[in-house]
PDB file of N, CA and C in Angstrom:
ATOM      1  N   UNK A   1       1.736  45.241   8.718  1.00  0.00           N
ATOM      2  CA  UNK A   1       2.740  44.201   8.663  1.00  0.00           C
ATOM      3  C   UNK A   1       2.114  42.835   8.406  1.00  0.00           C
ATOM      4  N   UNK A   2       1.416  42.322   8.990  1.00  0.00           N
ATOM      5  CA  UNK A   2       0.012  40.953   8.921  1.00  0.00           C
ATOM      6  C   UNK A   2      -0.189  41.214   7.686  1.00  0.00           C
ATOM      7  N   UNK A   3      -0.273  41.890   6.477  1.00  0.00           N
ATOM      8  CA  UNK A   3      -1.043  42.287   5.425  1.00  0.00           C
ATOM      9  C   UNK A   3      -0.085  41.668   4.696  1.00  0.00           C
ATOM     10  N   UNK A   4       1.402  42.539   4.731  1.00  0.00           N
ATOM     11  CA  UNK A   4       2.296  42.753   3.710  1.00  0.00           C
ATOM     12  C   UNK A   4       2.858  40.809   4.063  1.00  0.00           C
ATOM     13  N   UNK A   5       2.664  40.133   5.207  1.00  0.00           N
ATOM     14  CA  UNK A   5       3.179  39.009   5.405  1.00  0.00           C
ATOM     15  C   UNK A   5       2.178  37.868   4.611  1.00  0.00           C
ATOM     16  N   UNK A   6       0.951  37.933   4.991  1.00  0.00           N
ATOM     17  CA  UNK A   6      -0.194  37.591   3.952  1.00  0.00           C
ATOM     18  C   UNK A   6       0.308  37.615   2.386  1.00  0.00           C
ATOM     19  N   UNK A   7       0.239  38.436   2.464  1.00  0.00           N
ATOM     20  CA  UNK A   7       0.661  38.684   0.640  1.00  0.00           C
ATOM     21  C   UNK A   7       1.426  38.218   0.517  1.00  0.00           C
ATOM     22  N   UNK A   8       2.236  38.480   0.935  1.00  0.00           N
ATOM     23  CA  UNK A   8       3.789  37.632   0.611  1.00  0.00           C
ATOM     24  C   UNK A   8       3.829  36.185   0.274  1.00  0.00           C
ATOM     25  N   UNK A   9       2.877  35.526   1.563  1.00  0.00           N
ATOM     26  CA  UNK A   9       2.569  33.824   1.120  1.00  0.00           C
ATOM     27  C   UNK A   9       1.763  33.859   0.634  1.00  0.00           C
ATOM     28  N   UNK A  10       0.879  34.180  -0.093  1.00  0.00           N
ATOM     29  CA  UNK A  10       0.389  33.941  -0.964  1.00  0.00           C
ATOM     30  C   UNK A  10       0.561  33.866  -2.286  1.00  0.00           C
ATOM     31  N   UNK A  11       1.837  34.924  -2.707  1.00  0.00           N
ATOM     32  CA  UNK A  11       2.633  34.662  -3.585  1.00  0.00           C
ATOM     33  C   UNK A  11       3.226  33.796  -3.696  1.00  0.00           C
ATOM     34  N   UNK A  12       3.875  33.269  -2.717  1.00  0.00           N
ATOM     35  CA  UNK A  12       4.642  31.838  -2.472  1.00  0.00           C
ATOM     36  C   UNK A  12       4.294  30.851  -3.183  1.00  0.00           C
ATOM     37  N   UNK A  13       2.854  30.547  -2.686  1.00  0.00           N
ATOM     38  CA  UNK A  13       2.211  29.612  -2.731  1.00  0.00           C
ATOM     39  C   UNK A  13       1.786  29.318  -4.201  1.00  0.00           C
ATOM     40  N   UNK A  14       1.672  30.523  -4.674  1.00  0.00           N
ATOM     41  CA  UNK A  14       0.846  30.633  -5.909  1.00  0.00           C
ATOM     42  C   UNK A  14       2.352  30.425  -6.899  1.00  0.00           C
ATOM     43  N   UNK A  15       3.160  30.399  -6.625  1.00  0.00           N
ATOM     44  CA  UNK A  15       4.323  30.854  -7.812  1.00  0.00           C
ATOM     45  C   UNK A  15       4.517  29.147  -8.064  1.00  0.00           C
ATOM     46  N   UNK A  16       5.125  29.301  -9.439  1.00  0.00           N
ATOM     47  CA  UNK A  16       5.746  27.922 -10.401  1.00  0.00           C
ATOM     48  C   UNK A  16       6.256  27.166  -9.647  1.00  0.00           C
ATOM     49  N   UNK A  17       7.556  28.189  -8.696  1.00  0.00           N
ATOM     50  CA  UNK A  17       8.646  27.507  -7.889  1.00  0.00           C
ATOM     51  C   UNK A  17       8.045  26.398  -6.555  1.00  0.00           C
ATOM     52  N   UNK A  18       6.891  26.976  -6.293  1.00  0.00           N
ATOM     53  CA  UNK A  18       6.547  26.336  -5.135  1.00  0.00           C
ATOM     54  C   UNK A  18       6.103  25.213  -5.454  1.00  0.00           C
ATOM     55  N   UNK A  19       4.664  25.568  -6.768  1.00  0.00           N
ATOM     56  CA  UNK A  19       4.311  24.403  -7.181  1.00  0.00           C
ATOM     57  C   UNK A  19       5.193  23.049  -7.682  1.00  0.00           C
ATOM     58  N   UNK A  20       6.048  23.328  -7.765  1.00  0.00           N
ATOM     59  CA  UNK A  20       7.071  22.555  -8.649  1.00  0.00           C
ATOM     60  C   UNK A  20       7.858  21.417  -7.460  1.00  0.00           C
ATOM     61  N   UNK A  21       7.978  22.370  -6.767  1.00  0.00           N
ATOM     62  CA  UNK A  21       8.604  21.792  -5.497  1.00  0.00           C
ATOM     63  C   UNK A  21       7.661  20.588  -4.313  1.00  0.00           C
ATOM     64  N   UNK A  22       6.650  20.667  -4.929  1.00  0.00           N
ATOM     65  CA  UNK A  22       6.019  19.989  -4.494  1.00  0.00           C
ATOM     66  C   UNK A  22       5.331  18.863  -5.419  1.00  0.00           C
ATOM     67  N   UNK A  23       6.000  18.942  -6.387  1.00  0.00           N
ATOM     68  CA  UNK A  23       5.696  17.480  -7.521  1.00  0.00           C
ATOM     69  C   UNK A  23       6.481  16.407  -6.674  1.00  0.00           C
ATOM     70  N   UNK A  24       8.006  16.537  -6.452  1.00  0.00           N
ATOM     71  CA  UNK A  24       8.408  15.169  -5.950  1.00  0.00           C
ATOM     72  C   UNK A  24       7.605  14.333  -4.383  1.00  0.00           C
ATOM     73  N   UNK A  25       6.988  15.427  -3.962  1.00  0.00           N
ATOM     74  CA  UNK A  25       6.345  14.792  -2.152  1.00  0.00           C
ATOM     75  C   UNK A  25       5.073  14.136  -2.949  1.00  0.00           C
ATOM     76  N   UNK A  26       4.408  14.847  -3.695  1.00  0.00           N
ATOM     77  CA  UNK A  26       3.372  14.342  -4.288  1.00  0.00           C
ATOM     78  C   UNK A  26       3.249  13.302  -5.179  1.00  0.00           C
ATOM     79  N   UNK A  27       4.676  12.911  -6.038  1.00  0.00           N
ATOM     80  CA  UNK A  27       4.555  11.526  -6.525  1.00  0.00           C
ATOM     81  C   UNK A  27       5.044  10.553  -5.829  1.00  0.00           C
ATOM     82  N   UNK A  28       6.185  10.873  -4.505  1.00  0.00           N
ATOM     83  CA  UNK A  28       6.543  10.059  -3.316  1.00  0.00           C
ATOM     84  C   UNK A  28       4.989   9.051  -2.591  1.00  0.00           C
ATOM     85  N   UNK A  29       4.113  10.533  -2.416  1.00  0.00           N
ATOM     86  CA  UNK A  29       3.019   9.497  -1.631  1.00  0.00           C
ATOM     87  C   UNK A  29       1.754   9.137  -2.597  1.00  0.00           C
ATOM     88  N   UNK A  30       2.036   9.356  -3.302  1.00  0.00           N
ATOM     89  CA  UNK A  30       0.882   8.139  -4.632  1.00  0.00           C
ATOM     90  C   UNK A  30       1.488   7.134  -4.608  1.00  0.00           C
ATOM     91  N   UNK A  31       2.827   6.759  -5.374  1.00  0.00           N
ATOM     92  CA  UNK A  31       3.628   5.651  -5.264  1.00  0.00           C
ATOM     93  C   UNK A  31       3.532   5.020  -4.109  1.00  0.00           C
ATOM     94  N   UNK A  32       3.811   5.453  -2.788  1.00  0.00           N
ATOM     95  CA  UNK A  32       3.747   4.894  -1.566  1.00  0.00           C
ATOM     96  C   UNK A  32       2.269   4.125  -1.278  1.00  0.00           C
ATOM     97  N   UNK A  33       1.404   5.110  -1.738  1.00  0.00           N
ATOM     98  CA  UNK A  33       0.080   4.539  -1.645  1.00  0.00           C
ATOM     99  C   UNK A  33      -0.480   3.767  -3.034  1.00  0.00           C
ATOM    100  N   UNK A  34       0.052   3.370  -4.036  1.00  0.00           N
ATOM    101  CA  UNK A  34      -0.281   2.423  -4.896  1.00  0.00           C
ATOM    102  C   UNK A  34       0.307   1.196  -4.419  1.00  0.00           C
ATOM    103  N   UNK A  35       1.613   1.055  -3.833  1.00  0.00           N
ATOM    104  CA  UNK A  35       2.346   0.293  -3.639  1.00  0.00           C
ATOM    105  C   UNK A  35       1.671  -0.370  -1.914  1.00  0.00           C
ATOM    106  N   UNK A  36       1.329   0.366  -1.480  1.00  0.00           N
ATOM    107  CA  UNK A  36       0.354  -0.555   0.062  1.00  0.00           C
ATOM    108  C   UNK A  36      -0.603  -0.943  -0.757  1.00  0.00           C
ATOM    109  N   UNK A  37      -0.988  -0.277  -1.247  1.00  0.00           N
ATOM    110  CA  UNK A  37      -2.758  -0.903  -2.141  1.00  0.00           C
ATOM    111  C   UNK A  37      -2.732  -2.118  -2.820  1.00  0.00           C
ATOM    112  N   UNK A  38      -1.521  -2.409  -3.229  1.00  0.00           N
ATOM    113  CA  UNK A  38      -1.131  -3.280  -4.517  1.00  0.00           C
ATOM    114  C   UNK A  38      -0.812  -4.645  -3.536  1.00  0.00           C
ATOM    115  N   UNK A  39       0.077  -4.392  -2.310  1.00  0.00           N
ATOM    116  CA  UNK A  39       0.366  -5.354  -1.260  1.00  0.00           C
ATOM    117  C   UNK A  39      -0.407  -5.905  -0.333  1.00  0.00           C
ATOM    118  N   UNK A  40      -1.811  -5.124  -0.179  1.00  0.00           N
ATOM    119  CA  UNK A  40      -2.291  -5.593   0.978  1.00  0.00           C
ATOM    120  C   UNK A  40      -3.635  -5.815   0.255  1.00  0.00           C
ATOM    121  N   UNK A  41      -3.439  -5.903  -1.132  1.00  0.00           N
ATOM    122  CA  UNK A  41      -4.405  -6.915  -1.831  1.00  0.00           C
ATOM    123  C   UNK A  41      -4.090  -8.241  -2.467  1.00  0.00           C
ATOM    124  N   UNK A  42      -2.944  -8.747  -2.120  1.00  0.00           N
ATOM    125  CA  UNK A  42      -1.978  -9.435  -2.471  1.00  0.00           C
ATOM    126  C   UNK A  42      -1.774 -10.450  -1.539  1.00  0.00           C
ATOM    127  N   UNK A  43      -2.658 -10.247  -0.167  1.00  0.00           N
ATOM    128  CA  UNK A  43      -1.944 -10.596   1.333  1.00  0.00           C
ATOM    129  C   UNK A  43      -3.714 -11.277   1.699  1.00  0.00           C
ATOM    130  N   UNK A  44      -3.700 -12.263   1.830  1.00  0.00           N
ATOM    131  CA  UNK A  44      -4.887 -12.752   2.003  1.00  0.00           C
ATOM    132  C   UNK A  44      -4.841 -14.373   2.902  1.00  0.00           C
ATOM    133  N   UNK A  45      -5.893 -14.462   3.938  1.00  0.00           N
ATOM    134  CA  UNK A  45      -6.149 -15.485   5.068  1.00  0.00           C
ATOM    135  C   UNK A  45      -7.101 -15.528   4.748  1.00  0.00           C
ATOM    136  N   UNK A  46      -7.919 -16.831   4.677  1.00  0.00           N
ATOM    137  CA  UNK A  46      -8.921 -17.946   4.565  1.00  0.00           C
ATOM    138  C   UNK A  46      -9.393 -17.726   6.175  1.00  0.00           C
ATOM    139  N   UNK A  47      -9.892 -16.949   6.882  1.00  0.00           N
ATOM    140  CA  UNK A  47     -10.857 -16.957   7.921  1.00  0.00           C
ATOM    141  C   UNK A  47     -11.922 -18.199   8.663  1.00  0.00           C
ATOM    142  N   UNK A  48     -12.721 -17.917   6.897  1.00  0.00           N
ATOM    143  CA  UNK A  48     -13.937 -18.446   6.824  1.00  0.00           C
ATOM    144  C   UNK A  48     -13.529 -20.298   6.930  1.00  0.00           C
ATOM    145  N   UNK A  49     -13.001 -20.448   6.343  1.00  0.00           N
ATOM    146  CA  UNK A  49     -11.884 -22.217   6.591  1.00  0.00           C
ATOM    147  C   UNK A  49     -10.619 -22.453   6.186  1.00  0.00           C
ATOM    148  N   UNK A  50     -10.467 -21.964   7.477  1.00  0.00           N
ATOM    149  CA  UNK A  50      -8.730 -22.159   7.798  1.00  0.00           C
ATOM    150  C   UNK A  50      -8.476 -23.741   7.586  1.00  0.00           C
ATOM    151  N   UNK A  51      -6.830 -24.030   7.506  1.00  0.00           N
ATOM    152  CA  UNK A  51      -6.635 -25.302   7.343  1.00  0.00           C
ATOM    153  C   UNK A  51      -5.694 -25.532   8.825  1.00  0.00           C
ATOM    154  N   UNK A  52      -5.978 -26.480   9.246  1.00  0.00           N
ATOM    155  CA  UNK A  52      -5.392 -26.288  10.168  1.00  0.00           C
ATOM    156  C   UNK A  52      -4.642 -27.814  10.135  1.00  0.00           C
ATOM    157  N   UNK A  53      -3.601 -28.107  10.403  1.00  0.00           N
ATOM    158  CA  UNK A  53      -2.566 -28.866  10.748  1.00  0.00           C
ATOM    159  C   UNK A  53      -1.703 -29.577  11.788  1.00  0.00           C
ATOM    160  N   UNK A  54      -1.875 -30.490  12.600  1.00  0.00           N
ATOM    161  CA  UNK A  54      -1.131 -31.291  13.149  1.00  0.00           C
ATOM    162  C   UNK A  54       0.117 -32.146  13.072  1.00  0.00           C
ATOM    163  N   UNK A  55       0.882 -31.872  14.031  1.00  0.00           N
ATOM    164  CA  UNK A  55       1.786 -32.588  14.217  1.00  0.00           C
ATOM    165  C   UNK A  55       3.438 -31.598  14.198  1.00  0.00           C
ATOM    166  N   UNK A  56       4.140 -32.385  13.788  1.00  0.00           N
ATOM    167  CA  UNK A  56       5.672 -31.442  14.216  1.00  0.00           C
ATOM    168  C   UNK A  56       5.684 -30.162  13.224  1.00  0.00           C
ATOM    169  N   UNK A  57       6.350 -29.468  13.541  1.00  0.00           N
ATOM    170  CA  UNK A  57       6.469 -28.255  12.849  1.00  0.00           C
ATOM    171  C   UNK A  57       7.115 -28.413  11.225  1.00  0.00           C
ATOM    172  N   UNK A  58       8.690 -29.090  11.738  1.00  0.00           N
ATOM    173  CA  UNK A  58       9.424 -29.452  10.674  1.00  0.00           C
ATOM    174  C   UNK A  58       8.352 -30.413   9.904  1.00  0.00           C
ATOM    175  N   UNK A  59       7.513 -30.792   9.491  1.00  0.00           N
ATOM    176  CA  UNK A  59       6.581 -31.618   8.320  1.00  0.00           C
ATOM    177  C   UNK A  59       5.967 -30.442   8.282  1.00  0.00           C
ATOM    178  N   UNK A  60       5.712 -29.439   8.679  1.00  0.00           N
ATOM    179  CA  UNK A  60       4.613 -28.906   7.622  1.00  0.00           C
ATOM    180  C   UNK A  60       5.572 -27.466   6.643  1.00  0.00           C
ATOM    181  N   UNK A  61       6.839 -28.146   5.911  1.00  0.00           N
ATOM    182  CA  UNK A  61       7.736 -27.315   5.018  1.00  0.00           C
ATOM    183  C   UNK A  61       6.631 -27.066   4.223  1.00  0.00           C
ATOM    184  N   UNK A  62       6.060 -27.811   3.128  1.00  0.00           N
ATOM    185  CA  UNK A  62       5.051 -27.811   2.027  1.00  0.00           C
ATOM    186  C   UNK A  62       4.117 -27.246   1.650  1.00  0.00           C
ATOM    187  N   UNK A  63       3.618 -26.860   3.387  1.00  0.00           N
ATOM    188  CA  UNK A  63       2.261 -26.313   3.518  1.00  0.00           C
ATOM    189  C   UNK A  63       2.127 -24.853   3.727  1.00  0.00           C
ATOM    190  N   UNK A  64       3.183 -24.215   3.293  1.00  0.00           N
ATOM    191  CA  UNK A  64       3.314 -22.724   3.500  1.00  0.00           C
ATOM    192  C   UNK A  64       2.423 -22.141   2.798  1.00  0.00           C
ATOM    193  N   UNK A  65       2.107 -22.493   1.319  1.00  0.00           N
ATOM    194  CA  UNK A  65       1.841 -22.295  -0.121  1.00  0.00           C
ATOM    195  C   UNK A  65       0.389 -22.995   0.076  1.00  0.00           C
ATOM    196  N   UNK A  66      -0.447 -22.713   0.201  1.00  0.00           N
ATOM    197  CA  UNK A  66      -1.939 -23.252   0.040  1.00  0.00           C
ATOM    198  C   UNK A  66      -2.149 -23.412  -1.834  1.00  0.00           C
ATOM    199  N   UNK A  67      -2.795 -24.692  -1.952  1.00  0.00           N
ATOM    200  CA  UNK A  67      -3.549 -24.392  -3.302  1.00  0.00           C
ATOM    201  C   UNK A  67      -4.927 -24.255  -3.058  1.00  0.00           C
ATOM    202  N   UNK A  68      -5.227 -23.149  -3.888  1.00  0.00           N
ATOM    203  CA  UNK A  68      -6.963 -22.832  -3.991  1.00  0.00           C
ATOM    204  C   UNK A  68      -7.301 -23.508  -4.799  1.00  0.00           C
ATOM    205  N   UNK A  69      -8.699 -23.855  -4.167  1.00  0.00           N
ATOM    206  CA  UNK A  69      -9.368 -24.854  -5.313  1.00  0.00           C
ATOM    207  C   UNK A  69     -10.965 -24.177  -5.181  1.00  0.00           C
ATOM    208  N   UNK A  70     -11.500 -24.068  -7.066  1.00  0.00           N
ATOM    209  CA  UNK A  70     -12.338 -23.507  -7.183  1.00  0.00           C
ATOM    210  C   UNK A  70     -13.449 -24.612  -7.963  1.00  0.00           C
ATOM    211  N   UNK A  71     -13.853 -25.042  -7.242  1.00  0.00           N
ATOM    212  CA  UNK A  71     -15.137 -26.476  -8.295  1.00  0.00           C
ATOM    213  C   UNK A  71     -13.853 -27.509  -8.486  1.00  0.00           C
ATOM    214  N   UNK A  72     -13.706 -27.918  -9.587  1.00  0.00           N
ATOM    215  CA  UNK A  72     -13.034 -28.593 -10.162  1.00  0.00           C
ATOM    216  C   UNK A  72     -11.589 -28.464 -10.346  1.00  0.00           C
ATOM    217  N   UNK A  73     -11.213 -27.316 -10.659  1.00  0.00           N
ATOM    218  CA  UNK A  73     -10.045 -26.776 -10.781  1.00  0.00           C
ATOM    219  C   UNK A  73      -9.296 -26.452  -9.555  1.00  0.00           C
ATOM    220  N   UNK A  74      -7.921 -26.112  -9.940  1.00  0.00           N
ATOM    221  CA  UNK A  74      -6.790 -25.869  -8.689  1.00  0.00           C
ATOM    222  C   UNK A  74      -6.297 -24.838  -9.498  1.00  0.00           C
ATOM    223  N   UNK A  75      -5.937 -23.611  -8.960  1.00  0.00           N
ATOM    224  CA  UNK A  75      -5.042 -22.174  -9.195  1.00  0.00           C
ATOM    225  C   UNK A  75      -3.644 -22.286  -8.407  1.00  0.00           C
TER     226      UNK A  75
END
């Protein structure tokens, strides 16, 4: 019985139908995982020199948006 149940999934496994059925989970979590990859390289803090800011909350609207500055230039 263990034998004939063996075999059995293994056919399963091995057949079109199964494979097939498992294309949509498999492009679900690539997508899922291109899409964190893509965001949490996207998502970045200045550690090394933070800016740090004083005074009321409401004045610092402006300062959400940092400009980087590289030598000479601003990005």
């Amino acid at each position: 019985e263990i034998q004939e149940v063996l075999c059995s999934s293994s056919r399963l496994s091995s057949s079109p139908g199964a494979k097939m059925a498992l294309l949509p989970h498999l492009f679900l979590h690539s997508f899922l995982l291109g899409l964190g990859i893509r965001v949490s390289l996207t998502f970045n803090i200045d550690l090394t020199n933070p800016n740090v800011y004083d005074g009321e909350r409401d004045h610092f609207f402006g300062y959400k948006v940092l400009q980087f500055t590289s030598g000479e230039s601003k990005g």
